[in-house]
ModelCIF file with pLDDT and N, C-alpha, C, O atoms, coordinates in Angstrom:
data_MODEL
#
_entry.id   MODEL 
#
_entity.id                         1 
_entity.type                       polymer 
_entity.pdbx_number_of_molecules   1 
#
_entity_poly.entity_id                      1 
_entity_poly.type                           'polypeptide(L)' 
_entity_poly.nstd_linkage                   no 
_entity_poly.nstd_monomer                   no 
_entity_poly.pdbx_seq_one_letter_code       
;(UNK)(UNK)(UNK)(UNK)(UNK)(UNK)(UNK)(UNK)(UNK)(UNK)(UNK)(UNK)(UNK)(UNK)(UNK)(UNK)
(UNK)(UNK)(UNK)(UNK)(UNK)(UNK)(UNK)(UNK)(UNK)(UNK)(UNK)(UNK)(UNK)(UNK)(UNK)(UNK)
(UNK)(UNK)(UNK)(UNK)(UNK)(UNK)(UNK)(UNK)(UNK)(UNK)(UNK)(UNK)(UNK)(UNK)
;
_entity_poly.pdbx_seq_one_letter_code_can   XXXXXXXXXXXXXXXXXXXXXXXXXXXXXXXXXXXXXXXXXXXXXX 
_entity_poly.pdbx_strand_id                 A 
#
loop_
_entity_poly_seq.entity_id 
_entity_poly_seq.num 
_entity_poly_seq.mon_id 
_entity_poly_seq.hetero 
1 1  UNK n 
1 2  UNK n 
1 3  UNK n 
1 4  UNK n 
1 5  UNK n 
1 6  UNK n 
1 7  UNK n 
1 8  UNK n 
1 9  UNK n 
1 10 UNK n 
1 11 UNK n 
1 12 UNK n 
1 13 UNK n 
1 14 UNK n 
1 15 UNK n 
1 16 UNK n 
1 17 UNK n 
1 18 UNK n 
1 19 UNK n 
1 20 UNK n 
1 21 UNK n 
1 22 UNK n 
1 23 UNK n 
1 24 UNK n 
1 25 UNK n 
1 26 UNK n 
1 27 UNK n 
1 28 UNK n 
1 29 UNK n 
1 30 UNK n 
1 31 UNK n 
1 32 UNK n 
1 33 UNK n 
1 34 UNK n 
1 35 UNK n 
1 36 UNK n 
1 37 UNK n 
1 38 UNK n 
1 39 UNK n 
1 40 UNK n 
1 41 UNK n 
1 42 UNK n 
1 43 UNK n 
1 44 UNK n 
1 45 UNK n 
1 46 UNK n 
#
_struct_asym.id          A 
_struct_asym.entity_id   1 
#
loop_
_ma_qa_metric.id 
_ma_qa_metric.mode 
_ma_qa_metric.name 
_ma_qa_metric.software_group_id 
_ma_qa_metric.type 
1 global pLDDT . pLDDT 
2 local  pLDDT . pLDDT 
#
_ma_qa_metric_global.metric_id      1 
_ma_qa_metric_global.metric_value   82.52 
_ma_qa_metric_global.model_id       1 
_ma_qa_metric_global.ordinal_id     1 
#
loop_
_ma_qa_metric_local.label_asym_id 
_ma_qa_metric_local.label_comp_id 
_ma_qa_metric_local.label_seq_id 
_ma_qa_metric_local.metric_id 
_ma_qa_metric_local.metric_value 
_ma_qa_metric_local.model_id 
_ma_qa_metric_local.ordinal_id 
A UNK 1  2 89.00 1 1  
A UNK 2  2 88.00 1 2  
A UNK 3  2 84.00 1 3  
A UNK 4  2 84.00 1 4  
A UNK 5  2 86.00 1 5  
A UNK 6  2 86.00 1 6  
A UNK 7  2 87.00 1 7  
A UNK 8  2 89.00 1 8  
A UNK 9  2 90.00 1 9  
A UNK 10 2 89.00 1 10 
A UNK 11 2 88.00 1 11 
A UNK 12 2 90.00 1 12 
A UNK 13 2 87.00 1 13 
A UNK 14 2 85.00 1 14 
A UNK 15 2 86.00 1 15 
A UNK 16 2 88.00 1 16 
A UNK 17 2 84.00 1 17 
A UNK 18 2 76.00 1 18 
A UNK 19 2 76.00 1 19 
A UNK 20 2 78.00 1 20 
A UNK 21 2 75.00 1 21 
A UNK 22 2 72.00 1 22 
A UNK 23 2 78.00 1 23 
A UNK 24 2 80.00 1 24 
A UNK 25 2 73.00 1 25 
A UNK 26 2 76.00 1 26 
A UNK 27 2 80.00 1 27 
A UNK 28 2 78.00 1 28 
A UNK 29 2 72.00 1 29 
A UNK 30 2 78.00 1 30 
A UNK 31 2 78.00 1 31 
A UNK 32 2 69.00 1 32 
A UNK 33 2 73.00 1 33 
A UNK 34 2 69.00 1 34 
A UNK 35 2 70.00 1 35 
A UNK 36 2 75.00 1 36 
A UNK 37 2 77.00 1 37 
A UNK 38 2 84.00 1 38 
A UNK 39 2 87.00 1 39 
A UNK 40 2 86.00 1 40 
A UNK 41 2 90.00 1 41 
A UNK 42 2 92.00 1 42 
A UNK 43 2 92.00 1 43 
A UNK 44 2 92.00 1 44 
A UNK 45 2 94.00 1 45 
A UNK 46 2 96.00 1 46 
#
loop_
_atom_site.group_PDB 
_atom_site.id 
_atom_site.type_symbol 
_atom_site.label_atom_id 
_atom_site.label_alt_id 
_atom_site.label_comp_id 
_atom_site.label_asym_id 
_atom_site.label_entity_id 
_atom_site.label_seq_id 
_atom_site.pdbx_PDB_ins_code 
_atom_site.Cartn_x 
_atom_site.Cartn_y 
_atom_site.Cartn_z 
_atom_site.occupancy 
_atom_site.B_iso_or_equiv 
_atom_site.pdbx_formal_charge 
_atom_site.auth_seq_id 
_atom_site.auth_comp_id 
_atom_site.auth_asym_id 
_atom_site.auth_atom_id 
_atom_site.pdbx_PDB_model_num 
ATOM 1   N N  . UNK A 1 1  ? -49.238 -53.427 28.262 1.00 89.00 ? 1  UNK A N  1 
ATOM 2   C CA . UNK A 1 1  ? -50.657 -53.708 28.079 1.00 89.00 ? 1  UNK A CA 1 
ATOM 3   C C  . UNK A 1 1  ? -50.947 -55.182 27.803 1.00 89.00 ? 1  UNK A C  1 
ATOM 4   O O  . UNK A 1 1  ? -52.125 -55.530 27.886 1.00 89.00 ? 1  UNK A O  1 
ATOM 5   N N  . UNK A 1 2  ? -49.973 -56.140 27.468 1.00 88.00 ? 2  UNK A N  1 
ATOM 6   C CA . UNK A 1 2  ? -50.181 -56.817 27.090 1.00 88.00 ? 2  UNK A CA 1 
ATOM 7   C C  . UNK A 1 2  ? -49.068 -58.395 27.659 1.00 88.00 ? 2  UNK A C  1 
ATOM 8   O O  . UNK A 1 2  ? -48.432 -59.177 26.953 1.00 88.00 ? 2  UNK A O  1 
ATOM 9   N N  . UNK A 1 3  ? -49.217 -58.352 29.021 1.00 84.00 ? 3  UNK A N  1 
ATOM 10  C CA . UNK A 1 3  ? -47.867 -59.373 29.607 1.00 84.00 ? 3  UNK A CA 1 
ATOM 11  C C  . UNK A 1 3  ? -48.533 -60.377 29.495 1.00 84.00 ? 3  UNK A C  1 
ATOM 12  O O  . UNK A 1 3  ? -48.017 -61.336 30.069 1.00 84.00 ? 3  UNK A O  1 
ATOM 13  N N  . UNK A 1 4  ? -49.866 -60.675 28.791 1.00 84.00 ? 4  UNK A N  1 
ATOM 14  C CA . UNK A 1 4  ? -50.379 -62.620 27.991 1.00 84.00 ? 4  UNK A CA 1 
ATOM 15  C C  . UNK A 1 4  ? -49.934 -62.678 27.058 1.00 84.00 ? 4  UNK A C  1 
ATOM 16  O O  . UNK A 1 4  ? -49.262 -63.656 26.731 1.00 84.00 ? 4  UNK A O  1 
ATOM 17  N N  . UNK A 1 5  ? -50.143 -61.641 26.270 1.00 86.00 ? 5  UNK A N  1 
ATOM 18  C CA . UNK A 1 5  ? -49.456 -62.096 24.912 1.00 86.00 ? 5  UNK A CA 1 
ATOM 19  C C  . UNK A 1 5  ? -48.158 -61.425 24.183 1.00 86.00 ? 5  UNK A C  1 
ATOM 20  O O  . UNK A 1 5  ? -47.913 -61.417 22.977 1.00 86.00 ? 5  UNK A O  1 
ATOM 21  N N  . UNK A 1 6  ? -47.431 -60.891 25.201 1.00 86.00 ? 6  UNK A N  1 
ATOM 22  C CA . UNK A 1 6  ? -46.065 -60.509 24.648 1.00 86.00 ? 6  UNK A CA 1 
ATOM 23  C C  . UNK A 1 6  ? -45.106 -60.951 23.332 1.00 86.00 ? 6  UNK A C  1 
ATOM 24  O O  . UNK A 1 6  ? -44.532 -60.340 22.430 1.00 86.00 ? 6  UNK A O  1 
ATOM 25  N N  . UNK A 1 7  ? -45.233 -62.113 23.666 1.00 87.00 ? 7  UNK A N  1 
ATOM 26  C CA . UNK A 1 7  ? -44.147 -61.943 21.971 1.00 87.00 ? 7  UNK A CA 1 
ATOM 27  C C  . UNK A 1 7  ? -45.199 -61.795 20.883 1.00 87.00 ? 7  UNK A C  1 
ATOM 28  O O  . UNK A 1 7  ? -44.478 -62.104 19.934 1.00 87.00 ? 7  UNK A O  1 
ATOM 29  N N  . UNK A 1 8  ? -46.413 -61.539 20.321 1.00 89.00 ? 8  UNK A N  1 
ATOM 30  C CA . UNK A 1 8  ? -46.928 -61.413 19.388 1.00 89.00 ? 8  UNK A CA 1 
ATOM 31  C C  . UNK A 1 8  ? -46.874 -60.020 19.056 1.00 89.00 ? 8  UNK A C  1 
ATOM 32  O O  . UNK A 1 8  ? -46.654 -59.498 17.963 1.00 89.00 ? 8  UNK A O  1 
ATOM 33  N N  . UNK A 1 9  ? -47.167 -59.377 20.439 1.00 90.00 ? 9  UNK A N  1 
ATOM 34  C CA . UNK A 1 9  ? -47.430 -57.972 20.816 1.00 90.00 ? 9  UNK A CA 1 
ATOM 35  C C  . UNK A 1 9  ? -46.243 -56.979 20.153 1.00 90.00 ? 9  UNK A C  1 
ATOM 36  O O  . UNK A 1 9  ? -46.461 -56.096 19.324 1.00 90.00 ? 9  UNK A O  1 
ATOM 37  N N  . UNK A 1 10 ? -44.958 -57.332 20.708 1.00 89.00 ? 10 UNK A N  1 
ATOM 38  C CA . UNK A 1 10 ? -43.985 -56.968 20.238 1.00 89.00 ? 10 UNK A CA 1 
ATOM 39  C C  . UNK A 1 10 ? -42.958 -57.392 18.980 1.00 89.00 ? 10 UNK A C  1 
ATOM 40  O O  . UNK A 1 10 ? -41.880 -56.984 18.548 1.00 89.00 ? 10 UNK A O  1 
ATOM 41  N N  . UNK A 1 11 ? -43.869 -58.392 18.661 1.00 88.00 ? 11 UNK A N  1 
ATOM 42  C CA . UNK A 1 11 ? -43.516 -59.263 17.057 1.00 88.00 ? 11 UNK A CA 1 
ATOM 43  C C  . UNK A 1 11 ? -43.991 -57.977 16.188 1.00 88.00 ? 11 UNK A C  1 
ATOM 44  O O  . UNK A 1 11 ? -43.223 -57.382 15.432 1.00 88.00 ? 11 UNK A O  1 
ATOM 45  N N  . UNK A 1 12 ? -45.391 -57.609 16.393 1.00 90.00 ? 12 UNK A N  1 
ATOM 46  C CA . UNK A 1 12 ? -46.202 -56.783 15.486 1.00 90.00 ? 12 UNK A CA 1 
ATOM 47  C C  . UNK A 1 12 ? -45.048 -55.522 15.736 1.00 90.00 ? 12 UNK A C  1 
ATOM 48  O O  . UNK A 1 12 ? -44.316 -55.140 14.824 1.00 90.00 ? 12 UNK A O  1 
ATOM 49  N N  . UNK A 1 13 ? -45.019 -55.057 16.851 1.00 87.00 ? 13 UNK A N  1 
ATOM 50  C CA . UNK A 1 13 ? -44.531 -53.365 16.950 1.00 87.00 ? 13 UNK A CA 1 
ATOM 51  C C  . UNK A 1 13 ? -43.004 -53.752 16.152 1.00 87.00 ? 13 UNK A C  1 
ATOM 52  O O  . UNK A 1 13 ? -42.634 -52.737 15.562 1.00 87.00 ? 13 UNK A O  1 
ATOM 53  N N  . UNK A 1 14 ? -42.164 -54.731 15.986 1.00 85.00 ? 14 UNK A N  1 
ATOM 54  C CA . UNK A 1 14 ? -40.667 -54.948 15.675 1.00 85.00 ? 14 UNK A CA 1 
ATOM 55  C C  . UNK A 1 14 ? -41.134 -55.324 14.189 1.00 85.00 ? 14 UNK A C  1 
ATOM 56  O O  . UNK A 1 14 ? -40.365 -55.171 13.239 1.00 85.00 ? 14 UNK A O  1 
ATOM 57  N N  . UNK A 1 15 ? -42.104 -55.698 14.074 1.00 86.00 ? 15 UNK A N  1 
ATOM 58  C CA . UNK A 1 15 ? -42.826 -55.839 12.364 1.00 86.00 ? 15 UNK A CA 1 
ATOM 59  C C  . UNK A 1 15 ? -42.882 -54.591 11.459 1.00 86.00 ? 15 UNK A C  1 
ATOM 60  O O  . UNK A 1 15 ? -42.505 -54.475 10.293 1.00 86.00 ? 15 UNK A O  1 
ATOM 61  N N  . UNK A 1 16 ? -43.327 -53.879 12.109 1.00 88.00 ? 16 UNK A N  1 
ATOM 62  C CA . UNK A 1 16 ? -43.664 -52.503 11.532 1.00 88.00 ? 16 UNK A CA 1 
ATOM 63  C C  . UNK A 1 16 ? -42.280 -51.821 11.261 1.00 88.00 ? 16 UNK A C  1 
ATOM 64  O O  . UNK A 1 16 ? -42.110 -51.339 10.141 1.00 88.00 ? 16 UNK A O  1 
ATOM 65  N N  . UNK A 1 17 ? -41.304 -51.742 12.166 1.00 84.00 ? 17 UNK A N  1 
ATOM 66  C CA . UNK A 1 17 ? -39.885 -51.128 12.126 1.00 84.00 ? 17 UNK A CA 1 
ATOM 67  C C  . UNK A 1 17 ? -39.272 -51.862 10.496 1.00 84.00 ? 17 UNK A C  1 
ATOM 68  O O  . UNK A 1 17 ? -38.857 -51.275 9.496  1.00 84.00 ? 17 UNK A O  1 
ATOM 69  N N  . UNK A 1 18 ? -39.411 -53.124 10.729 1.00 76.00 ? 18 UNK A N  1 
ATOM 70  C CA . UNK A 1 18 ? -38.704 -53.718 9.583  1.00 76.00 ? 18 UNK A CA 1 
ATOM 71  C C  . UNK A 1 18 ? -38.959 -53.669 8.267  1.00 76.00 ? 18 UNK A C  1 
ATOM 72  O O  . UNK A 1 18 ? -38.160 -53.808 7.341  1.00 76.00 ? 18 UNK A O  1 
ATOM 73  N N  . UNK A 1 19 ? -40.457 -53.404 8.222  1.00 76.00 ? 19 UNK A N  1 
ATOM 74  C CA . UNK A 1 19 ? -41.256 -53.891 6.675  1.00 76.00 ? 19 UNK A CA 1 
ATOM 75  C C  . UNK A 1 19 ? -42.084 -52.460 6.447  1.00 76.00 ? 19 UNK A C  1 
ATOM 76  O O  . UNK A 1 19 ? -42.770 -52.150 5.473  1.00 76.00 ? 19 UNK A O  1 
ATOM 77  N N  . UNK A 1 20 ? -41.907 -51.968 7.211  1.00 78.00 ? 20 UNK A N  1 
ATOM 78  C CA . UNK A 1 20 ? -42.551 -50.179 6.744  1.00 78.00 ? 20 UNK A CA 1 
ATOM 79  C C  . UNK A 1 20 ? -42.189 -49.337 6.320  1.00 78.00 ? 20 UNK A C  1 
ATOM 80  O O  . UNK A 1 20 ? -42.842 -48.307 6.151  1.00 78.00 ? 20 UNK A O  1 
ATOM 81  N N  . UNK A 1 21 ? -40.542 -49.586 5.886  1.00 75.00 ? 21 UNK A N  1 
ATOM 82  C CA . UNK A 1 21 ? -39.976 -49.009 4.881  1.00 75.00 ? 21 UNK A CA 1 
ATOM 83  C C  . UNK A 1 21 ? -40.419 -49.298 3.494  1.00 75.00 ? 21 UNK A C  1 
ATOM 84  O O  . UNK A 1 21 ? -40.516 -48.474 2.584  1.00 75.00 ? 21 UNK A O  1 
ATOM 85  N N  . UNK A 1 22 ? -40.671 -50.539 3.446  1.00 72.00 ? 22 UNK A N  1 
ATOM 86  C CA . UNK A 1 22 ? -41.710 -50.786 2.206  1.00 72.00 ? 22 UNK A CA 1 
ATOM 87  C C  . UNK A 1 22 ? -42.637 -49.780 1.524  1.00 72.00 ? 22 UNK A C  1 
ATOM 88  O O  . UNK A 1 22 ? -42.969 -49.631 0.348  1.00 72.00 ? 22 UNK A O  1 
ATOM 89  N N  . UNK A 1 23 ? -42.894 -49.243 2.473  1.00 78.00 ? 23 UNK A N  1 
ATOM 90  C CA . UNK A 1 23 ? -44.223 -47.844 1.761  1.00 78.00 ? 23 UNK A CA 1 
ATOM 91  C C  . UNK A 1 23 ? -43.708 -46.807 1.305  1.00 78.00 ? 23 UNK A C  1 
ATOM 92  O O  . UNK A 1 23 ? -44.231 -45.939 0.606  1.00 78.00 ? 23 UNK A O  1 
ATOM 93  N N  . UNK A 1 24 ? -42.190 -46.920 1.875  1.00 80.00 ? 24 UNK A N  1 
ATOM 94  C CA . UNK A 1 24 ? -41.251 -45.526 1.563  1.00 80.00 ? 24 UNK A CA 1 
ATOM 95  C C  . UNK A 1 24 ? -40.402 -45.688 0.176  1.00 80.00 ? 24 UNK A C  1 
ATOM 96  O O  . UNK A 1 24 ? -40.487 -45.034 -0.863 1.00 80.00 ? 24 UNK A O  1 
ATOM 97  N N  . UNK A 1 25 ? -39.708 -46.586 0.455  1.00 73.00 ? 25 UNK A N  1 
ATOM 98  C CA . UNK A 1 25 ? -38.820 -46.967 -0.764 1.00 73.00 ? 25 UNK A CA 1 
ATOM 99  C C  . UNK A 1 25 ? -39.134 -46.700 -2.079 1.00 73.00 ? 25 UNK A C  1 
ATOM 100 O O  . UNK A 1 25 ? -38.353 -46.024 -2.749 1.00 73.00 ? 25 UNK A O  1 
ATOM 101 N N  . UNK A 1 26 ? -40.502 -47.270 -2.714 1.00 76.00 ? 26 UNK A N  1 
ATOM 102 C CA . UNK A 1 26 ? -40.674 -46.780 -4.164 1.00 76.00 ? 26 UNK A CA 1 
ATOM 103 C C  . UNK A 1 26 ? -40.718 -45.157 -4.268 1.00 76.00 ? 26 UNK A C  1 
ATOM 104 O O  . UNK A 1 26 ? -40.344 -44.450 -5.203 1.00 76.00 ? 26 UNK A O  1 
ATOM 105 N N  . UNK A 1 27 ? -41.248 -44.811 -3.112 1.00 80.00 ? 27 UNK A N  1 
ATOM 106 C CA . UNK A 1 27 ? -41.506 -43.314 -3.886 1.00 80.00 ? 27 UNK A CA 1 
ATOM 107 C C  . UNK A 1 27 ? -40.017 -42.554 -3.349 1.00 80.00 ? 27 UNK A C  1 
ATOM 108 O O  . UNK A 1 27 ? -39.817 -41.412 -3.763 1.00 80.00 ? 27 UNK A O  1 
ATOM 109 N N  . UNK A 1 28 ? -39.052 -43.147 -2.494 1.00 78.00 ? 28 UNK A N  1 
ATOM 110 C CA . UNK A 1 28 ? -38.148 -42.412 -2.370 1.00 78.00 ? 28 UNK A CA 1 
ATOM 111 C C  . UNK A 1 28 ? -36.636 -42.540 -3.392 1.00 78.00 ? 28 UNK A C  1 
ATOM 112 O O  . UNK A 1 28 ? -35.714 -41.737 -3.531 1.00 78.00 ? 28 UNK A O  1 
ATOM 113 N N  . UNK A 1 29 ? -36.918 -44.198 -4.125 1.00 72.00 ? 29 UNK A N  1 
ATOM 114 C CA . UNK A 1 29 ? -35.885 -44.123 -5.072 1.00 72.00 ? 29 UNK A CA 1 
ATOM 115 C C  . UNK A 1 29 ? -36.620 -43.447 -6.563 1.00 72.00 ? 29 UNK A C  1 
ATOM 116 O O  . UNK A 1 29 ? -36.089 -43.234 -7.653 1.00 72.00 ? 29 UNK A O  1 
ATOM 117 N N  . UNK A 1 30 ? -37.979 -43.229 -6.126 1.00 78.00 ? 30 UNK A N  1 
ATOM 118 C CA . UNK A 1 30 ? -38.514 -43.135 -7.886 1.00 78.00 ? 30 UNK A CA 1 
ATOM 119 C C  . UNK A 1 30 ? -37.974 -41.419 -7.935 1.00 78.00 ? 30 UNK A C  1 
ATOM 120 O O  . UNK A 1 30 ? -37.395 -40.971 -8.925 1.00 78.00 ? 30 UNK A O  1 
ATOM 121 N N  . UNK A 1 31 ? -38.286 -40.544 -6.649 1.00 78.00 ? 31 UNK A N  1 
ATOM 122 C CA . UNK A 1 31 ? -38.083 -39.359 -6.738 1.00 78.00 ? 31 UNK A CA 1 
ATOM 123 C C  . UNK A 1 31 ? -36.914 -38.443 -6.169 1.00 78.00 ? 31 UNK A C  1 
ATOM 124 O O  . UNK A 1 31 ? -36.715 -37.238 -6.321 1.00 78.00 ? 31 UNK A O  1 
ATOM 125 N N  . UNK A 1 32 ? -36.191 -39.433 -5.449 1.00 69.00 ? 32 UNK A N  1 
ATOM 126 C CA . UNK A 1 32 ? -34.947 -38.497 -4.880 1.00 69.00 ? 32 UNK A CA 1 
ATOM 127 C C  . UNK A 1 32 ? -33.525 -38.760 -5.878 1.00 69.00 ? 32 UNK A C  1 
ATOM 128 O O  . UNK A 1 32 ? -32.720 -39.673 -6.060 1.00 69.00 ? 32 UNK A O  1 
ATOM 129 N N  . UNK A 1 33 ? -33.751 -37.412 -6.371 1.00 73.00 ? 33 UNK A N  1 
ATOM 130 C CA . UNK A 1 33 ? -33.066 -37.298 -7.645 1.00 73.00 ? 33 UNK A CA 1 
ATOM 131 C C  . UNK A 1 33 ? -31.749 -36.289 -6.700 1.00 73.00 ? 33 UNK A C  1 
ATOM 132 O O  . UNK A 1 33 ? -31.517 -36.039 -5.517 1.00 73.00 ? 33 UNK A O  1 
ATOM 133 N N  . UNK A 1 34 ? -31.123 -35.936 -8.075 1.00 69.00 ? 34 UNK A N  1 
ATOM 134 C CA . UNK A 1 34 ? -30.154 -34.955 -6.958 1.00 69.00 ? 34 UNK A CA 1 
ATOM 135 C C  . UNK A 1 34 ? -30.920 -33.419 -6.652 1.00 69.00 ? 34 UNK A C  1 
ATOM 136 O O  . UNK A 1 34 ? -30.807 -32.711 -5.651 1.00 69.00 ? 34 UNK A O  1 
ATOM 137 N N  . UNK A 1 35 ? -31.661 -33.208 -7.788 1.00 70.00 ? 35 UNK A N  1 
ATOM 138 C CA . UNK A 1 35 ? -32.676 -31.752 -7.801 1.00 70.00 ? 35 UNK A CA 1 
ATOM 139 C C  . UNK A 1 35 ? -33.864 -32.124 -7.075 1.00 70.00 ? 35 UNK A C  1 
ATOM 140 O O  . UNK A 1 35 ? -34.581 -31.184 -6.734 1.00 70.00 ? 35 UNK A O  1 
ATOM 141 N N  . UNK A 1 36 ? -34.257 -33.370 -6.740 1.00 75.00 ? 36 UNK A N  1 
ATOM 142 C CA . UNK A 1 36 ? -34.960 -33.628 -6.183 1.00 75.00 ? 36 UNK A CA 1 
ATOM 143 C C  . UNK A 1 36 ? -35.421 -34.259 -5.072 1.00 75.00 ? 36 UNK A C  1 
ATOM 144 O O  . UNK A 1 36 ? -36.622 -34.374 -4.825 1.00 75.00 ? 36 UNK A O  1 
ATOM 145 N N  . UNK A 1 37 ? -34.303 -34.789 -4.194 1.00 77.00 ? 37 UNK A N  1 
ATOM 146 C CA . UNK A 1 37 ? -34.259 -35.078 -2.964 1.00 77.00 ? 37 UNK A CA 1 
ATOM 147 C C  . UNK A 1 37 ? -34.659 -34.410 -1.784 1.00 77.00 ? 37 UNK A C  1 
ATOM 148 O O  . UNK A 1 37 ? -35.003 -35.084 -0.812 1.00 77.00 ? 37 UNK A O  1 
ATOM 149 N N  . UNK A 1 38 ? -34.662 -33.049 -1.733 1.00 84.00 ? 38 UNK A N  1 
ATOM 150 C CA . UNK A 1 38 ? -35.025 -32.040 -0.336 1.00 84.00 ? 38 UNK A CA 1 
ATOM 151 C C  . UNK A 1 38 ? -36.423 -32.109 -0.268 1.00 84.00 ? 38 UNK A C  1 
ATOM 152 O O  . UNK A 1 38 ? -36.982 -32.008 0.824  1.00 84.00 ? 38 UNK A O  1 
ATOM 153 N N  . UNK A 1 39 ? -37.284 -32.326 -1.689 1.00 87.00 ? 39 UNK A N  1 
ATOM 154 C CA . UNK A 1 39 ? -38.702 -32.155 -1.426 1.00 87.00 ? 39 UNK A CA 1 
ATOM 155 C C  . UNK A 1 39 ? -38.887 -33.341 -0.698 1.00 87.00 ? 39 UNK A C  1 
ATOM 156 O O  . UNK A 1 39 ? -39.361 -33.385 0.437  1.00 87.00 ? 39 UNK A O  1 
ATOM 157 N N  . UNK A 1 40 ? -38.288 -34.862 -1.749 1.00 86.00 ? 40 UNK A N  1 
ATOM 158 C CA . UNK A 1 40 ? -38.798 -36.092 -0.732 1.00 86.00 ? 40 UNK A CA 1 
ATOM 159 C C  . UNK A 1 40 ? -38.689 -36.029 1.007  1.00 86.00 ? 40 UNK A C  1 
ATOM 160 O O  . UNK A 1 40 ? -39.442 -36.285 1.947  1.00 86.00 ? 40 UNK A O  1 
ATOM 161 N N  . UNK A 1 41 ? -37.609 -35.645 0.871  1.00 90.00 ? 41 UNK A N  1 
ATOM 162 C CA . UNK A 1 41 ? -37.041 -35.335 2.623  1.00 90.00 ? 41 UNK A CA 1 
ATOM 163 C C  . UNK A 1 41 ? -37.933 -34.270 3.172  1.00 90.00 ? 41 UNK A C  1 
ATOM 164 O O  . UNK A 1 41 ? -38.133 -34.616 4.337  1.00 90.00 ? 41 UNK A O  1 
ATOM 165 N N  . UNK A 1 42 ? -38.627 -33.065 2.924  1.00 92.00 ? 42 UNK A N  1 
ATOM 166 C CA . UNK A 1 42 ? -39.227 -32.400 3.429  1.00 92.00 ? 42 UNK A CA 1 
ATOM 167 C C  . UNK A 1 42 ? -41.164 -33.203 3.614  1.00 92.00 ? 42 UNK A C  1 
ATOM 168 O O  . UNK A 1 42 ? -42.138 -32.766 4.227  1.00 92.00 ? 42 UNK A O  1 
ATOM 169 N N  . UNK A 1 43 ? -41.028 -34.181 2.962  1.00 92.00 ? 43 UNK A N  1 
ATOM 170 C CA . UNK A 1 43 ? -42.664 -34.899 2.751  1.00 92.00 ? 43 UNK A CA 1 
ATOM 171 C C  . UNK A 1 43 ? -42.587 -35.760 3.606  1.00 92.00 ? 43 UNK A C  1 
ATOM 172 O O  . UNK A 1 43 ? -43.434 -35.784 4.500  1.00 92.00 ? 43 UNK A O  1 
ATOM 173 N N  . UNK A 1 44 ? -41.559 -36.690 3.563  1.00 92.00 ? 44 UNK A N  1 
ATOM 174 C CA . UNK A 1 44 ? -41.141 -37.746 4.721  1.00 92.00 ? 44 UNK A CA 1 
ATOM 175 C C  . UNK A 1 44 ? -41.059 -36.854 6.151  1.00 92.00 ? 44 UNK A C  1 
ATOM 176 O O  . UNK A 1 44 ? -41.233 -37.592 7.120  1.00 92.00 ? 44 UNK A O  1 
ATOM 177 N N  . UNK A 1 45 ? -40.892 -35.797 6.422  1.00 94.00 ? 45 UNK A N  1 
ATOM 178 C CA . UNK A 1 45 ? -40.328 -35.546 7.557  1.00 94.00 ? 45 UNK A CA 1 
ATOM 179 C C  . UNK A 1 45 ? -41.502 -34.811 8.057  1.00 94.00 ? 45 UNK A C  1 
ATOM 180 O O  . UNK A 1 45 ? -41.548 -34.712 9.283  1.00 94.00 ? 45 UNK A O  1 
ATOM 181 N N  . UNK A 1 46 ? -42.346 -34.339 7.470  1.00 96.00 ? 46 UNK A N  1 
ATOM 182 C CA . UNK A 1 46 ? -44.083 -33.838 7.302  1.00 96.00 ? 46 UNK A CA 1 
ATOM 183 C C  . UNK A 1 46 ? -44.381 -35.280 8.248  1.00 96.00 ? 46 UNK A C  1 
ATOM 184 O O  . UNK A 1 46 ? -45.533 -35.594 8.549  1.00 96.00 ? 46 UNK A O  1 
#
């Protein structure tokens, strides 16, 4: 969609892969306990 502005285009989509774990991380080290890991994994996978 976008062969003018390609490397920005795909800067953003290779952006998201890298730094969007960011949204995951706190709530997956705050709550994946050993009793509590299947729920995180069943919410993430929702």
């Amino acid at each position: 969609w976008f062969p003018d502005r390609r490397g920005l285009t795909t800067g953003i989509g290779t952006m998201a892969f890298a730094a969007g774990s960011a949204a995951f991380i706190p709530y997956v080290r705050a709550n994946a306990t050993v009793g509590g890991y299947s729920d995180v994994l069943r919410n993430m996978g929702l």
